[in-house]
Protein backbone atom coordinates (compact mmCIF):
# COMPACT_ATOMS: atom_id res chain seq x y z
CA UNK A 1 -86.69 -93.78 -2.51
CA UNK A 2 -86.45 -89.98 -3.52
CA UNK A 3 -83.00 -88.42 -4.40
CA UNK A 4 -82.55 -87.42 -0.57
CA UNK A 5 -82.94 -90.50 0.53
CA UNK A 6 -86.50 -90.17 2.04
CA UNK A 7 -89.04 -92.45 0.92
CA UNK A 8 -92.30 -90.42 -0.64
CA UNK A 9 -94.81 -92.66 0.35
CA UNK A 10 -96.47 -91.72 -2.88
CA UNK A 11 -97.67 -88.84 -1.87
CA UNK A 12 -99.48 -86.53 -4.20
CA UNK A 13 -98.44 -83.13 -5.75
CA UNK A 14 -100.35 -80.97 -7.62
CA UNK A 15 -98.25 -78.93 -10.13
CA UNK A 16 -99.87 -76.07 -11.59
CA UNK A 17 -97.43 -74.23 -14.08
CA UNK A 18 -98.95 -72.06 -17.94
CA UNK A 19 -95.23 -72.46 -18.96
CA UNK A 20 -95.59 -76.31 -20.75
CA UNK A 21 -92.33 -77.08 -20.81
CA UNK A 22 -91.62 -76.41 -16.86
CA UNK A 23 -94.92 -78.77 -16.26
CA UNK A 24 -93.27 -81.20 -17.73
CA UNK A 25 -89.88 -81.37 -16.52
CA UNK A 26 -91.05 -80.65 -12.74
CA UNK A 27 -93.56 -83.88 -12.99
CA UNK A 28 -90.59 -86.05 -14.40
CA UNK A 29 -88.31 -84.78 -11.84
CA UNK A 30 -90.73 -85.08 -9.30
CA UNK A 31 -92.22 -88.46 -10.10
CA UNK A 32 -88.49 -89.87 -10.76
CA UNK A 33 -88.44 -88.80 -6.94
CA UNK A 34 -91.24 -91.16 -5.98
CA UNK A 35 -94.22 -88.81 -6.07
CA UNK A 36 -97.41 -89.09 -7.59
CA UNK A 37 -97.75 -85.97 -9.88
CA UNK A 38 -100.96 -84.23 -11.40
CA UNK A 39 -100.37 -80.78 -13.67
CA UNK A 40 -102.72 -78.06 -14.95
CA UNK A 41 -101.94 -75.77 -17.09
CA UNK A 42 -104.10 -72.44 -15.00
CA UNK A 43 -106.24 -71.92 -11.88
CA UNK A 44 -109.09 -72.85 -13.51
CA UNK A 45 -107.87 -76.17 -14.03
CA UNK A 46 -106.19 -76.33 -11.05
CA UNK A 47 -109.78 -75.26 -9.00
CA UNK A 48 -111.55 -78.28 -11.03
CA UNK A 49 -108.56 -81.10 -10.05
CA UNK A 50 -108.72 -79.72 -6.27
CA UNK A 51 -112.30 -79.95 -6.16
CA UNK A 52 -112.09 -84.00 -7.44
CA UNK A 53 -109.15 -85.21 -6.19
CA UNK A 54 -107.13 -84.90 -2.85
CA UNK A 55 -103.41 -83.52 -3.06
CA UNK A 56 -100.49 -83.53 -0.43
CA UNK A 57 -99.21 -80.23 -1.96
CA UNK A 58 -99.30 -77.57 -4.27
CA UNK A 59 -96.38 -76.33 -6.19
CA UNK A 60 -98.08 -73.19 -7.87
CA UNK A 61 -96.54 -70.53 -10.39
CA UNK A 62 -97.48 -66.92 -9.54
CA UNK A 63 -97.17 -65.71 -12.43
CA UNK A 64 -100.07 -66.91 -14.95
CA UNK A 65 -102.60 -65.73 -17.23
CA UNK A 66 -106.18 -65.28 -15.61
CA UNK A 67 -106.19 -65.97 -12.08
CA UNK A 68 -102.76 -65.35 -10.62
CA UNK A 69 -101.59 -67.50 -8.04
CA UNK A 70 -102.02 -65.23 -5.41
CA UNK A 71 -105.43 -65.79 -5.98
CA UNK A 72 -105.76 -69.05 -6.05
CA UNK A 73 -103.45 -69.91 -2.61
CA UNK A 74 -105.95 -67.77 -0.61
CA UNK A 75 -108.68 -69.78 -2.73
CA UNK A 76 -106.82 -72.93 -1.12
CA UNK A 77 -106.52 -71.60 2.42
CA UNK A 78 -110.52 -70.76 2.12
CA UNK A 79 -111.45 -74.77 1.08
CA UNK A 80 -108.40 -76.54 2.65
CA UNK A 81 -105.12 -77.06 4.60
CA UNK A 82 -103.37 -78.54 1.52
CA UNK A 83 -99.68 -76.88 1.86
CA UNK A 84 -98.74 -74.88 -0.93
CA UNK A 85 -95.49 -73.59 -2.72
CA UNK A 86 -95.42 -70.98 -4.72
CA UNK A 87 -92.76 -70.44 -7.35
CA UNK A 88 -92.23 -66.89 -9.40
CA UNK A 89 -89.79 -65.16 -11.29
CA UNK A 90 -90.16 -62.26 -8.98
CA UNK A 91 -88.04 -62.77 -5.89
CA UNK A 92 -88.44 -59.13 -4.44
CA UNK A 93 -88.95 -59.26 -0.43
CA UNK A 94 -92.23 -57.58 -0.92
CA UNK A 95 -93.18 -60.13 -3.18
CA UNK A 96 -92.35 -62.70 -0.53
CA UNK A 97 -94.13 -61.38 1.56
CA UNK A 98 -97.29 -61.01 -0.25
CA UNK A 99 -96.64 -64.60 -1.15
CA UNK A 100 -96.58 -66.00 2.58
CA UNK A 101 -99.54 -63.89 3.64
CA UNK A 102 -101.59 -65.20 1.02
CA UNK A 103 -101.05 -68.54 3.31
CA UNK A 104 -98.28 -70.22 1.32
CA UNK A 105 -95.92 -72.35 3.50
CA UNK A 106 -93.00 -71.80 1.22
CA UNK A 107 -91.69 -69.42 -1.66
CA UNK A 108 -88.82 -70.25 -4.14
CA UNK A 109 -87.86 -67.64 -6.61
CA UNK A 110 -87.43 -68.75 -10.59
CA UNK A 111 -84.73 -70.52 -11.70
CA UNK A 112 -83.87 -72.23 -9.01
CA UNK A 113 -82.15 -75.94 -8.96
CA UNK A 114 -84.68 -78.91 -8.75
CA UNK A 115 -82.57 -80.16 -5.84
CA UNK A 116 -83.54 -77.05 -3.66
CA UNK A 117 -87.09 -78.03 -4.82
CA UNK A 118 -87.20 -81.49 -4.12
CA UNK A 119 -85.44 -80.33 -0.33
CA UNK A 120 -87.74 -77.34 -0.23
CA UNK A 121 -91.10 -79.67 -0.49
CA UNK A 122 -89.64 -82.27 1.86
CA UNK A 123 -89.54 -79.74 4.35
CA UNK A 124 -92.66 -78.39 4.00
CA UNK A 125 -94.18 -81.72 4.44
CA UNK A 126 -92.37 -82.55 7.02
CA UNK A 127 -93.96 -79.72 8.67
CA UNK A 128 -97.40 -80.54 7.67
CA UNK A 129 -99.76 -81.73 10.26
CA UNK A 130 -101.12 -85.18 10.31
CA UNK A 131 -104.32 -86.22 8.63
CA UNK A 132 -107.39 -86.38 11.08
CA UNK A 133 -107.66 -89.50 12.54
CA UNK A 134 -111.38 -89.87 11.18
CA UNK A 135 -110.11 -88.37 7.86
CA UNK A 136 -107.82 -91.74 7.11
CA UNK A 137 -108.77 -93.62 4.04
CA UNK A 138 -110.08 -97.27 4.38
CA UNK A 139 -106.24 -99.54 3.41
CA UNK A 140 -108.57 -102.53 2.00
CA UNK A 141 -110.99 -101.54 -0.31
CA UNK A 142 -113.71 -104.42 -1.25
CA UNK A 143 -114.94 -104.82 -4.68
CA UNK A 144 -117.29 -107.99 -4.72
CA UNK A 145 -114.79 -111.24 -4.30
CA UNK A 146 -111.94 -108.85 -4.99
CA UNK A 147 -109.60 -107.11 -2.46
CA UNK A 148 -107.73 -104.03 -2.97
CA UNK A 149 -104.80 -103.31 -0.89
CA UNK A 150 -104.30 -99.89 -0.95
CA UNK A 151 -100.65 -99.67 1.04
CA UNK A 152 -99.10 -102.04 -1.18
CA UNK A 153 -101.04 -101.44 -4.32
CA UNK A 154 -102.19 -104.90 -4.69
CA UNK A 155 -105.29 -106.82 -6.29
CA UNK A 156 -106.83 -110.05 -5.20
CA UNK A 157 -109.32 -113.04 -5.69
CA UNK A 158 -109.28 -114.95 -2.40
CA UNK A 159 -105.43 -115.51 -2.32
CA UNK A 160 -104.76 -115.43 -5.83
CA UNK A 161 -103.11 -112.27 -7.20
CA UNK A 162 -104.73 -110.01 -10.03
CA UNK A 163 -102.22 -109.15 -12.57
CA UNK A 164 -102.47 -105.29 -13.34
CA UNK A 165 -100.67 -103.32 -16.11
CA UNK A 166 -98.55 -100.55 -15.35
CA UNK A 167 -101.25 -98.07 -16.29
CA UNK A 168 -104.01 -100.07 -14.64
CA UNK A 169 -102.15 -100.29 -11.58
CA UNK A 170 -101.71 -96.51 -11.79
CA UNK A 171 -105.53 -96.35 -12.35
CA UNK A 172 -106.04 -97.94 -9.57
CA UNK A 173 -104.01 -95.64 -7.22
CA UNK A 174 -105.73 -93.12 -8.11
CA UNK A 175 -109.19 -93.97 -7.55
CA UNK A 176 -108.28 -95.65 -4.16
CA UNK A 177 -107.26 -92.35 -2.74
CA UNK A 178 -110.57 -91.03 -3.09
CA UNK A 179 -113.06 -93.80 -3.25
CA UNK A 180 -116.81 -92.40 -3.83
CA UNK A 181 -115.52 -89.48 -5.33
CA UNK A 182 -115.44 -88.39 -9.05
CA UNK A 183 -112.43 -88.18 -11.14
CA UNK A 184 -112.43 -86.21 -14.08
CA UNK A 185 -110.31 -87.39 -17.47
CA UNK A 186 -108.64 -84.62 -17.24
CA UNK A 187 -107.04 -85.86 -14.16
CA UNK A 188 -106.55 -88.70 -15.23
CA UNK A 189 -105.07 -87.74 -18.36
CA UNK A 190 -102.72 -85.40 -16.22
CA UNK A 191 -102.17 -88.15 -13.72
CA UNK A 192 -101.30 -90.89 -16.41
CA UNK A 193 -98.94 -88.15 -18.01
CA UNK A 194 -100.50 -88.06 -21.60
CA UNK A 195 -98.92 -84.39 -22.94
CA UNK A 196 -102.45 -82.79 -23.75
CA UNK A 197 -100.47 -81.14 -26.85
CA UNK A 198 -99.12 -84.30 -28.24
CA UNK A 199 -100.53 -86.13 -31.17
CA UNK A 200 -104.18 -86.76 -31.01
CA UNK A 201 -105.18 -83.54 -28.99
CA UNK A 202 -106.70 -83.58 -24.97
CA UNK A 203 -109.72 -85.55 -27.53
CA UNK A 204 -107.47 -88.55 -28.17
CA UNK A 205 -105.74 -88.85 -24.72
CA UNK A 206 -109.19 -88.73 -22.82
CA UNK A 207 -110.74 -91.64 -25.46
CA UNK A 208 -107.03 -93.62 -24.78
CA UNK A 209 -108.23 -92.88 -21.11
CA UNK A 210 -111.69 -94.77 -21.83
CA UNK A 211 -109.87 -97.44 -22.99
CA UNK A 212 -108.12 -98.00 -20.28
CA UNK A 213 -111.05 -97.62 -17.91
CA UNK A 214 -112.62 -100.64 -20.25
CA UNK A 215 -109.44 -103.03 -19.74
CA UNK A 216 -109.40 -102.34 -15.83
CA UNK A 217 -113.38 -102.88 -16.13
CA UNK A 218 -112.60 -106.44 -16.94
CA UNK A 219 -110.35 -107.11 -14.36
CA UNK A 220 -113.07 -105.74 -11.37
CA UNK A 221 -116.52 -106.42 -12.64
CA UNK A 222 -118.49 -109.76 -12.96
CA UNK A 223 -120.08 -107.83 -16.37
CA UNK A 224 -117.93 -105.32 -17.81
CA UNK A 225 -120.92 -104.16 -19.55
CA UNK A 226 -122.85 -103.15 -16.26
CA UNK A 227 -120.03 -101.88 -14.18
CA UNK A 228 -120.98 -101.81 -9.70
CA UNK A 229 -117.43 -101.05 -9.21
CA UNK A 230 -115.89 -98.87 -11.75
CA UNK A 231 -118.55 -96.34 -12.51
CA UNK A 232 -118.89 -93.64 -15.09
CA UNK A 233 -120.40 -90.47 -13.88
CA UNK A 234 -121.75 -88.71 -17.45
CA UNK A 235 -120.17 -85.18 -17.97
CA UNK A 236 -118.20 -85.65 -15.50
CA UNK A 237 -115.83 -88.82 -14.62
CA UNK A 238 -114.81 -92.07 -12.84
CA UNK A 239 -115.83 -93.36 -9.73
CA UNK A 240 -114.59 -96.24 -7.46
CA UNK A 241 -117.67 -96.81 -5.67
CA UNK A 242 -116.73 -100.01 -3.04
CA UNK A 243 -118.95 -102.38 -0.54
């Protein structure tokens, strides 16, 4: 249950902040909340995670080196109708305005109190449309003898369970949203909330990525050693490819 009372659903934000420290304490916040959270650090990052992975919003800084985020909500607009909020020190009307007619749904002026932005996201979800009915994503996901559950997060042979760590399971989420599709270790890095800066550098955390990818290999494939299920796509990613 979030803070409000209003059960997330696990759905997926995108948080795309240069300032480190507010990446990090909005994705705690947010995920304490019940989302699923994935960072970047610029547009450019943020272009390569929304062109792999699908979010349920977009809580984007203005204010950032390179592409501004201006820029990259009309970007959005052009590809998608992924709702986005835009946050920014600058909390002029013009500003505003520039803000909304770049086709954000929202605008909240820096600081502000997490509350307001945890109420402030809630509403603009609620005002979201539906997915498309022939957009939905398949809720059991086959892999061989196994059966993934996707609602309840759940792994099975026949009727037995399959026990999955914390991370795994996380793993798991992830690819499930987007079966068939790549994901990058960056976003899953970002997604399994490995601080790029802390020790080992963004080398370290994507090789402790590829270690987990080998444990949760075990656990899906007949031969771990020639994945079907679990694929690696070279210079690129992950990809859950199912039956």
């Amino acid at each position: 249950m979030t803070a409000e009372g209003q059960t997330a659903l696990a759905l997926h934000l995108l948080v795309v902040d240069d300032d480190e420290r507010i990446r990090a304490l909005l994705r705690k916040f947010l995920m304490r909340n019940g989302y699923l959270v994935t960072t970047a650090r610029d547009a450019a990052q943020a272009r390569r995670l929304l062109a792999g992975l699908e979010f349920d919003l977009v809580v984007l800084d203005v204010m950032m080196p390179g592409e501004d985020g201006i820029s990259l909500t009309r970007h959005i607009r052009d590809t998608s109708a992924t709702p986005v909020l835009l946050l920014t020190a600058r909390g002029e009307a013009e500003d505003r305005i520039t803000g909304l007619e770049s086709g954000a749904d929202d605008y909240l002026p820096k600081p502000f109190e997490p509350r307001e932005l945890l109420l402030r996201i809630g509403a603009v979800l609620r005002r979201s449309p539906p997915p498309e009915p022939t957009a939905l994503a398949p809720q059991l996901l086959i892999l061989g003898p196994l059966r993934y559950d996707v609602e309840r997060g759940e792994l099975r042979r026949g009727d037995a369970p399959v026990h999955l760590t914390a991370t795994e399971a996380a793993l798991m989420r992830l690819f499930a949203r987007t079966p068939h599709t790549v994901v990058t270790r960056e976003a899953l890095v970002d997604h399994l909330g490995r601080d790029r800066g802390a020790h080992g550098g963004a080398t370290g955390q994507e090789r402790a990525v590829d270690v987990q990818i080998t444990r949760l290999r075990r656990k899906l494939e007949p031969d771990p050693k020639r994945p079907r299920y679990l694929l690696t796509v070279r210079g690129e990613g992950y990809m859950l490819a199912t039956e």
